[in-house]
PDB file of N, CA and C in Angstrom:
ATOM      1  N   UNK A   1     149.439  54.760 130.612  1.00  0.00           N
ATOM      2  CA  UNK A   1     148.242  55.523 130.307  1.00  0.00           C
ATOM      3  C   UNK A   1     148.175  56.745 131.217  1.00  0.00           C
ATOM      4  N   UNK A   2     149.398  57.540 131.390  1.00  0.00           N
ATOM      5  CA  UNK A   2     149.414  58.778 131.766  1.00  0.00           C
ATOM      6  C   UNK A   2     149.129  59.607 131.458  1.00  0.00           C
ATOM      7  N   UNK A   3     149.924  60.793 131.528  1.00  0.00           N
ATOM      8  CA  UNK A   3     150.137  61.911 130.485  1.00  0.00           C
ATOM      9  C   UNK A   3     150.331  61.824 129.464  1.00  0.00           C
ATOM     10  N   UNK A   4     149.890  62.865 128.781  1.00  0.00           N
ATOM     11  CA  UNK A   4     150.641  63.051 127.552  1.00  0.00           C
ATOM     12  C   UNK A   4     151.777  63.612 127.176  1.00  0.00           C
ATOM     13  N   UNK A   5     152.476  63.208 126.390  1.00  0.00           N
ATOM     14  CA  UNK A   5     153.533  63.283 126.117  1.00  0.00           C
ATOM     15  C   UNK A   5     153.697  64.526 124.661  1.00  0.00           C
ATOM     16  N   UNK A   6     154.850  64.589 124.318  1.00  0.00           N
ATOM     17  CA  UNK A   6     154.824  66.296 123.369  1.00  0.00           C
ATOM     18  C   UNK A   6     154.202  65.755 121.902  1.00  0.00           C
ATOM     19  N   UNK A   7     155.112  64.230 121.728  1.00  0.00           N
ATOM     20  CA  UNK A   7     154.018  63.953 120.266  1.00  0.00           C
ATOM     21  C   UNK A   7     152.834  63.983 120.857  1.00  0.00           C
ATOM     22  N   UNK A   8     152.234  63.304 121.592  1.00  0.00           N
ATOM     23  CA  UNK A   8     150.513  63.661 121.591  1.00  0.00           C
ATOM     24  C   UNK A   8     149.902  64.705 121.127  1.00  0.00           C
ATOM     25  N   UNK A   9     150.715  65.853 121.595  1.00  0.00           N
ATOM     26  CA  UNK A   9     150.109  67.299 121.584  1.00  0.00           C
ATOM     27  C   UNK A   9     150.338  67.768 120.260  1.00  0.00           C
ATOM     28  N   UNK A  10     151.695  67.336 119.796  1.00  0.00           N
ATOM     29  CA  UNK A  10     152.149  67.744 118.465  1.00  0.00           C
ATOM     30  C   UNK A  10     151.342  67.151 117.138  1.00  0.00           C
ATOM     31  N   UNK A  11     150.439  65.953 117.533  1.00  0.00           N
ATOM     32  CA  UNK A  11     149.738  65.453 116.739  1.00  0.00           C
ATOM     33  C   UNK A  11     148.091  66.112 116.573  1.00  0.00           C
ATOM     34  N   UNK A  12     147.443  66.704 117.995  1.00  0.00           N
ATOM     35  CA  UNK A  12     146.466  67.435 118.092  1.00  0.00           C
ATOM     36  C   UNK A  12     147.058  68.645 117.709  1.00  0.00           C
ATOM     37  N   UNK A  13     147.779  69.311 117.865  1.00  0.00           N
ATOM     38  CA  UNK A  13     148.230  70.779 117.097  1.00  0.00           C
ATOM     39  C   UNK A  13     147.795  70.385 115.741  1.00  0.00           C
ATOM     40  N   UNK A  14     148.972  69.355 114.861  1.00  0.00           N
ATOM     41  CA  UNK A  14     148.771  68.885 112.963  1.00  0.00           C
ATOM     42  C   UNK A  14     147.125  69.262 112.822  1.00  0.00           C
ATOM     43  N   UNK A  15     145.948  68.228 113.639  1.00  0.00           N
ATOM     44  CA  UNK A  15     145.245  68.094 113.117  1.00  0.00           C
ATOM     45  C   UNK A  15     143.874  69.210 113.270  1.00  0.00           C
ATOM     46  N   UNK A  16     144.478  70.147 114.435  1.00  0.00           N
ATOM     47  CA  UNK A  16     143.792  71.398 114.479  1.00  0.00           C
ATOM     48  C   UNK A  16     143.813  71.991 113.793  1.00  0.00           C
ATOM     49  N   UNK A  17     145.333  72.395 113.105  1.00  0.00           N
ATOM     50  CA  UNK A  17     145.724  73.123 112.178  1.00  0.00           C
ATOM     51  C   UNK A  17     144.980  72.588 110.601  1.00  0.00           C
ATOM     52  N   UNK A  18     145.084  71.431 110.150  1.00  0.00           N
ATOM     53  CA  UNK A  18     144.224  70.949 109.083  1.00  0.00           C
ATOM     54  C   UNK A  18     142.666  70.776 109.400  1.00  0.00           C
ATOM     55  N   UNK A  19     142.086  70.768 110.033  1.00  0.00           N
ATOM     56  CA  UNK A  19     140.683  70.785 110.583  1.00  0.00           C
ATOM     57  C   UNK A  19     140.558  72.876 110.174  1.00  0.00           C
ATOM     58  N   UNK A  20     141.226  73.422 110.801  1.00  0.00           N
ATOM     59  CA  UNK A  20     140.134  74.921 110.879  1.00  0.00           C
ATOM     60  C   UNK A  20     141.303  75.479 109.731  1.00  0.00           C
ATOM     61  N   UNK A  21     142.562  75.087 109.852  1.00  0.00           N
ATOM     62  CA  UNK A  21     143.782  76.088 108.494  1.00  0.00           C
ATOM     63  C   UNK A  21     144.321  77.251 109.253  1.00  0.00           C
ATOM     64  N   UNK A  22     145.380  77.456 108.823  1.00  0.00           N
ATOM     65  CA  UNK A  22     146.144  78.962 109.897  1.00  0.00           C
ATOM     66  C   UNK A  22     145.342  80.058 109.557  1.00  0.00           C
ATOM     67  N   UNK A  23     144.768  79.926 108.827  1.00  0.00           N
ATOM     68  CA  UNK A  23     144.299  82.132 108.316  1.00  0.00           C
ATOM     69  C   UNK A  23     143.060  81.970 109.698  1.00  0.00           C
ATOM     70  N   UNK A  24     141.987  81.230 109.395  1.00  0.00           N
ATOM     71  CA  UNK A  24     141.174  80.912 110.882  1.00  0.00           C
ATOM     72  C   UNK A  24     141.793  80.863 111.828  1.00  0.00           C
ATOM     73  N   UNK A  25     142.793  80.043 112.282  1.00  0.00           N
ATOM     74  CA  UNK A  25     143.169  80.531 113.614  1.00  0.00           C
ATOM     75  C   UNK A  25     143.617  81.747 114.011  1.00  0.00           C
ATOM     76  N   UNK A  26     144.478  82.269 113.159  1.00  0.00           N
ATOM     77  CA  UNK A  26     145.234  83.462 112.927  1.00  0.00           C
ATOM     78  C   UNK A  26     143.877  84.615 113.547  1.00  0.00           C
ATOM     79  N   UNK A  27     142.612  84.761 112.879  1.00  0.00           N
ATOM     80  CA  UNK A  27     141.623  85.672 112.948  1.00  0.00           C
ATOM     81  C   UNK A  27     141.315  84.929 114.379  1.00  0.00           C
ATOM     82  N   UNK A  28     141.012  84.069 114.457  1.00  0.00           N
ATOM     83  CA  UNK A  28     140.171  83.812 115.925  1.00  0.00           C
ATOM     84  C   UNK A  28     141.064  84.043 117.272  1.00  0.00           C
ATOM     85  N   UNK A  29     142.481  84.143 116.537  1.00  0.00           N
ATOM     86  CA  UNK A  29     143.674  84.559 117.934  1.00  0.00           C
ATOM     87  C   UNK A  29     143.288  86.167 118.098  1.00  0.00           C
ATOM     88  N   UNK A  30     143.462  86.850 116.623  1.00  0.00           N
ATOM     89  CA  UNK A  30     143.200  88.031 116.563  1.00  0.00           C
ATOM     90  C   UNK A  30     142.346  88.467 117.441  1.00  0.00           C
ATOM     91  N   UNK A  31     141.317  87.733 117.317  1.00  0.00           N
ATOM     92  CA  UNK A  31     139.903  88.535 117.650  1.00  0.00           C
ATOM     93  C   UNK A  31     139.634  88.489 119.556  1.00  0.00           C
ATOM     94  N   UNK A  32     140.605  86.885 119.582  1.00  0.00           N
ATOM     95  CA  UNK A  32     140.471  86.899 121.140  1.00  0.00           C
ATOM     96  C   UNK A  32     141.257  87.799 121.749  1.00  0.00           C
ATOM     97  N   UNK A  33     142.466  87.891 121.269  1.00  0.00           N
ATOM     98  CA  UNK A  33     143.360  89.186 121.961  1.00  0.00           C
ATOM     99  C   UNK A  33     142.763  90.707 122.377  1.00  0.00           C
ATOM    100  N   UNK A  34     141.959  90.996 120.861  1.00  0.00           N
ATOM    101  CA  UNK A  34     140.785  91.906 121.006  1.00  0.00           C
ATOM    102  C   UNK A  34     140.002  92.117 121.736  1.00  0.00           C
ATOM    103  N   UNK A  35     139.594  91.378 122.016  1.00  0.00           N
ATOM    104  CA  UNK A  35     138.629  91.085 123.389  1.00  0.00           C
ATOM    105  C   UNK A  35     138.770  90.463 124.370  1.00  0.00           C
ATOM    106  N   UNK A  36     139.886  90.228 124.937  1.00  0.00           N
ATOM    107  CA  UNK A  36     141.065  90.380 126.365  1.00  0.00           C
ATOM    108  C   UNK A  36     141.313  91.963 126.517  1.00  0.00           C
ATOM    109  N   UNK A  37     141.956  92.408 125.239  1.00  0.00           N
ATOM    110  CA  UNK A  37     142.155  94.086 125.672  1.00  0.00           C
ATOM    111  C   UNK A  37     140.964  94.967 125.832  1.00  0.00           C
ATOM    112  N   UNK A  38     140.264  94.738 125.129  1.00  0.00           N
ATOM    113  CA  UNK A  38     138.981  95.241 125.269  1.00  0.00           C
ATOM    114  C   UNK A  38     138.297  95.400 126.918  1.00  0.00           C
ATOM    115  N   UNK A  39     138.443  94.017 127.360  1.00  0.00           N
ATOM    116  CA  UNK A  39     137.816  93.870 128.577  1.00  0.00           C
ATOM    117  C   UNK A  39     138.836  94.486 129.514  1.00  0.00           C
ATOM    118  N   UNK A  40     140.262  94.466 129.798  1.00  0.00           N
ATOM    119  CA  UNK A  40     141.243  94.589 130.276  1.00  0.00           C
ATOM    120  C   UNK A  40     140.705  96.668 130.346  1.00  0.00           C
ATOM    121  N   UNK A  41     140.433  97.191 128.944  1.00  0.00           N
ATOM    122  CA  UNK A  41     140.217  98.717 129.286  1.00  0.00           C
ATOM    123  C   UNK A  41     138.945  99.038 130.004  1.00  0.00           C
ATOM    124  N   UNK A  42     138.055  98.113 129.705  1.00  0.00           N
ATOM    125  CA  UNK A  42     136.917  98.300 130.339  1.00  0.00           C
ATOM    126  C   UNK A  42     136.837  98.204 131.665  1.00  0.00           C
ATOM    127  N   UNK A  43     137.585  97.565 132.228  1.00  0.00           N
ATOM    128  CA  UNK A  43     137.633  97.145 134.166  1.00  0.00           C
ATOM    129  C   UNK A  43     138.346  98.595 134.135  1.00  0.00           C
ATOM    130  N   UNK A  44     139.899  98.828 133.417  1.00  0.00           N
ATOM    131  CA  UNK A  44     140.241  99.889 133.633  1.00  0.00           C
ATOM    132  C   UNK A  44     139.240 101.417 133.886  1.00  0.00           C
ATOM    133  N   UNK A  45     138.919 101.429 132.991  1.00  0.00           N
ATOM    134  CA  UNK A  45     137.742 102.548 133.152  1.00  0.00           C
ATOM    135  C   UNK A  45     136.753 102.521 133.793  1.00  0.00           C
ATOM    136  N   UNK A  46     136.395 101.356 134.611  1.00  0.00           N
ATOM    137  CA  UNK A  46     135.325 101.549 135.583  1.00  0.00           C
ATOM    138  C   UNK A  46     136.456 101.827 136.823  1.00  0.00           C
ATOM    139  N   UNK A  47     136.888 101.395 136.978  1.00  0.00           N
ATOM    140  CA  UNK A  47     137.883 101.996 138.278  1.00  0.00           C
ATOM    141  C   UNK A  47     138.117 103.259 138.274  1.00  0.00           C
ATOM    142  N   UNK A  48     138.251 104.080 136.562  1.00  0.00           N
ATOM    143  CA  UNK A  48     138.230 105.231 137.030  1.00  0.00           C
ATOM    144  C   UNK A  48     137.301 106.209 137.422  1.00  0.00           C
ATOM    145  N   UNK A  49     135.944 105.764 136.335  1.00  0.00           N
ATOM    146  CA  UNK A  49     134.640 106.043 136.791  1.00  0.00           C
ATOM    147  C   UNK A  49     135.014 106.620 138.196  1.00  0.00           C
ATOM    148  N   UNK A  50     134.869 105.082 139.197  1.00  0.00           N
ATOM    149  CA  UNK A  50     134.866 105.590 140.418  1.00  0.00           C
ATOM    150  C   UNK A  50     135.709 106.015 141.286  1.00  0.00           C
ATOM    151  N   UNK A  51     136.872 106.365 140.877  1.00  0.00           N
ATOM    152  CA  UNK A  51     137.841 107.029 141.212  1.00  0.00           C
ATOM    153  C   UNK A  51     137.545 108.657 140.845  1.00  0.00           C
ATOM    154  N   UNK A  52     136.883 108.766 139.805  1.00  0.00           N
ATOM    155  CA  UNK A  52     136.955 110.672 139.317  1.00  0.00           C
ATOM    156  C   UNK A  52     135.536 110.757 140.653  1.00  0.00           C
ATOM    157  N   UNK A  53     134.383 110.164 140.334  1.00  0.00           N
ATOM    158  CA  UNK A  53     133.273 110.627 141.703  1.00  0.00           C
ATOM    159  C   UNK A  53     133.365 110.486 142.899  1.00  0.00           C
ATOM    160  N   UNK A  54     134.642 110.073 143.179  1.00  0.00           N
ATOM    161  CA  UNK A  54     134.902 110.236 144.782  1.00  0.00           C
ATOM    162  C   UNK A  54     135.631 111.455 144.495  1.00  0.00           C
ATOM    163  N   UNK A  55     136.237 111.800 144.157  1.00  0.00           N
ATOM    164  CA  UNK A  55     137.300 112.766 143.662  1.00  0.00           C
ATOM    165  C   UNK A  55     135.931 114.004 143.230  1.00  0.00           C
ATOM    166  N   UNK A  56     135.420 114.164 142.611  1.00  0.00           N
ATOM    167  CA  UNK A  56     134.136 114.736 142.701  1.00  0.00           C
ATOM    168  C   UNK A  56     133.409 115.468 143.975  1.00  0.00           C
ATOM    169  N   UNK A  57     133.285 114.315 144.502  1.00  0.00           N
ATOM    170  CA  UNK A  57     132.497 114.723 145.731  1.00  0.00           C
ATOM    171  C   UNK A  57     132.689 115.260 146.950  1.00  0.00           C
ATOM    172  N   UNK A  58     134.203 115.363 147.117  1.00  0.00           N
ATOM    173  CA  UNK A  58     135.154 116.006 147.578  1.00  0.00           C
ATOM    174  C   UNK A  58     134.681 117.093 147.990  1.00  0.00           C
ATOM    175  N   UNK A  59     134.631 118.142 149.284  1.00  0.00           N
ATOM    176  CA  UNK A  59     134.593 119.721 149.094  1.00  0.00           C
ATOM    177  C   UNK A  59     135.909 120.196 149.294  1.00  0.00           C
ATOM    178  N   UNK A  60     136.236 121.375 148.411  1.00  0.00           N
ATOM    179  CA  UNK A  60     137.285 121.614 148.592  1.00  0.00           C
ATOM    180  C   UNK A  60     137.035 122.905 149.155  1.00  0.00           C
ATOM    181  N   UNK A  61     138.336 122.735 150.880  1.00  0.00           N
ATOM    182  CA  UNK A  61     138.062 123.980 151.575  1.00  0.00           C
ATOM    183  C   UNK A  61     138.085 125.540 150.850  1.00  0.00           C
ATOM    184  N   UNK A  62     137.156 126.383 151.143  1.00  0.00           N
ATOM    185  CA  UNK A  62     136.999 127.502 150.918  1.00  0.00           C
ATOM    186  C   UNK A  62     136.362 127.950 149.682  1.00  0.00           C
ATOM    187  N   UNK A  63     135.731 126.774 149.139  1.00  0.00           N
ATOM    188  CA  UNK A  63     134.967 126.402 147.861  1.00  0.00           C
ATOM    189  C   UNK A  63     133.236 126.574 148.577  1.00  0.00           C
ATOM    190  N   UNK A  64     132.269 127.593 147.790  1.00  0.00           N
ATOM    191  CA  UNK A  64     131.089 127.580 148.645  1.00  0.00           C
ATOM    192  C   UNK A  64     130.080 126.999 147.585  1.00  0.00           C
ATOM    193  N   UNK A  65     129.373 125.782 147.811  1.00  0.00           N
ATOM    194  CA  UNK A  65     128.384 125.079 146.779  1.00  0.00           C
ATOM    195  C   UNK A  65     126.970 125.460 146.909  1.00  0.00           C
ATOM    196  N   UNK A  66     126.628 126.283 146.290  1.00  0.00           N
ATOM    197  CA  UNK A  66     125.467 127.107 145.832  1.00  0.00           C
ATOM    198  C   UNK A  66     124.423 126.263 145.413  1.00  0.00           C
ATOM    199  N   UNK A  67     123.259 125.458 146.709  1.00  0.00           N
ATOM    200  CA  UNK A  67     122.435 125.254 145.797  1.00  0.00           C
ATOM    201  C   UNK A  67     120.810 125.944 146.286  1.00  0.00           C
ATOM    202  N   UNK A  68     119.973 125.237 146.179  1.00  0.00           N
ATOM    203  CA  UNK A  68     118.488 125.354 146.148  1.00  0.00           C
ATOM    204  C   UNK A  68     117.846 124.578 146.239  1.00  0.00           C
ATOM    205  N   UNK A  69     117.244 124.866 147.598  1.00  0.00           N
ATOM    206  CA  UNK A  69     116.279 123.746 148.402  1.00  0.00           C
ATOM    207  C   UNK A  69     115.082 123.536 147.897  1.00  0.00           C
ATOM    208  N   UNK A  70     114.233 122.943 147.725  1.00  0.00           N
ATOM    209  CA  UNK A  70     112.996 123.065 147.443  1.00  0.00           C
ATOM    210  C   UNK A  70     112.184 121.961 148.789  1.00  0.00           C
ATOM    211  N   UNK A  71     110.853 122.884 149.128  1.00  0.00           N
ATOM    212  CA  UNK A  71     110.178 123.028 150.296  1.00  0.00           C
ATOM    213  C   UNK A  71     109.061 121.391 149.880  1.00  0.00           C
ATOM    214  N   UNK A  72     108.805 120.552 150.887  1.00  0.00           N
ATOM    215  CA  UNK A  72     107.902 119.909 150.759  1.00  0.00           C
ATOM    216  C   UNK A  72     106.471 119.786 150.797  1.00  0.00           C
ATOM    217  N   UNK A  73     105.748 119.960 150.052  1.00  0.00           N
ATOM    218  CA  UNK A  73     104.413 120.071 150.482  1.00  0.00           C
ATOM    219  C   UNK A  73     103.690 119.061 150.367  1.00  0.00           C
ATOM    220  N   UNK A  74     103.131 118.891 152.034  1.00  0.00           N
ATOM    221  CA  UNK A  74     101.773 118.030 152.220  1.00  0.00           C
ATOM    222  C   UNK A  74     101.050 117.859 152.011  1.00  0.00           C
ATOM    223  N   UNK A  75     100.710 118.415 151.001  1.00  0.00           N
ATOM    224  CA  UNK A  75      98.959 118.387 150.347  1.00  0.00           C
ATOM    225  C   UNK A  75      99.342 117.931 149.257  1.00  0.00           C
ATOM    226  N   UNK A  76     100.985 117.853 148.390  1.00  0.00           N
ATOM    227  CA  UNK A  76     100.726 117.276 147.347  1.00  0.00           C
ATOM    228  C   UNK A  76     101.128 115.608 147.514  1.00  0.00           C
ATOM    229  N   UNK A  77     101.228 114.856 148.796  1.00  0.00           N
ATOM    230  CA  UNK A  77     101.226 113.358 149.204  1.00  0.00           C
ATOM    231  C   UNK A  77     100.128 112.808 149.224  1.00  0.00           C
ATOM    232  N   UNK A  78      98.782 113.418 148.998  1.00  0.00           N
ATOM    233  CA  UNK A  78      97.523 113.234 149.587  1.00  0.00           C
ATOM    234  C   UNK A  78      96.809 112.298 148.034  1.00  0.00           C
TER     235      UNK A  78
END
């Protein structure tokens, strides 16, 4: 009462296969692969996300960033 052995498995394969039929599995392999790659580009692209805004934020010497301060006023905290 060990393991199982390859008929065991070969007998749960038969009856998976007659329980759901190949075209269902076939789509539900499909669809998981789909959404392994899916997720697989999505991590990808958040890495780059934050790879381009560091890269962004960067100054690059002799580059002058032009902006505009705006002044705080105390009377409008009140």
């Amino acid at each position: 009462m060990g393991s199982f052995s390859i008929w065991h498995w070969l007998i749960v394969l038969l009856v998976i296969i007659l329980v759901f039929g190949t075209a269902k599995l076939k789509n539900m392999g499909k669809d998981m692969g789909g959404a392994i790659k899916g997720f697989k580009e999505g991590m990808k692209d958040g890495t780059d996300d934050v790879a381009s805004k560091v890269d962004d934020r960067r100054q690059v010497p002799g580059q002058t960033i032009d902006v505009q301060a705006k002044e705080k006023n105390p009377a409008s905290n009140v």
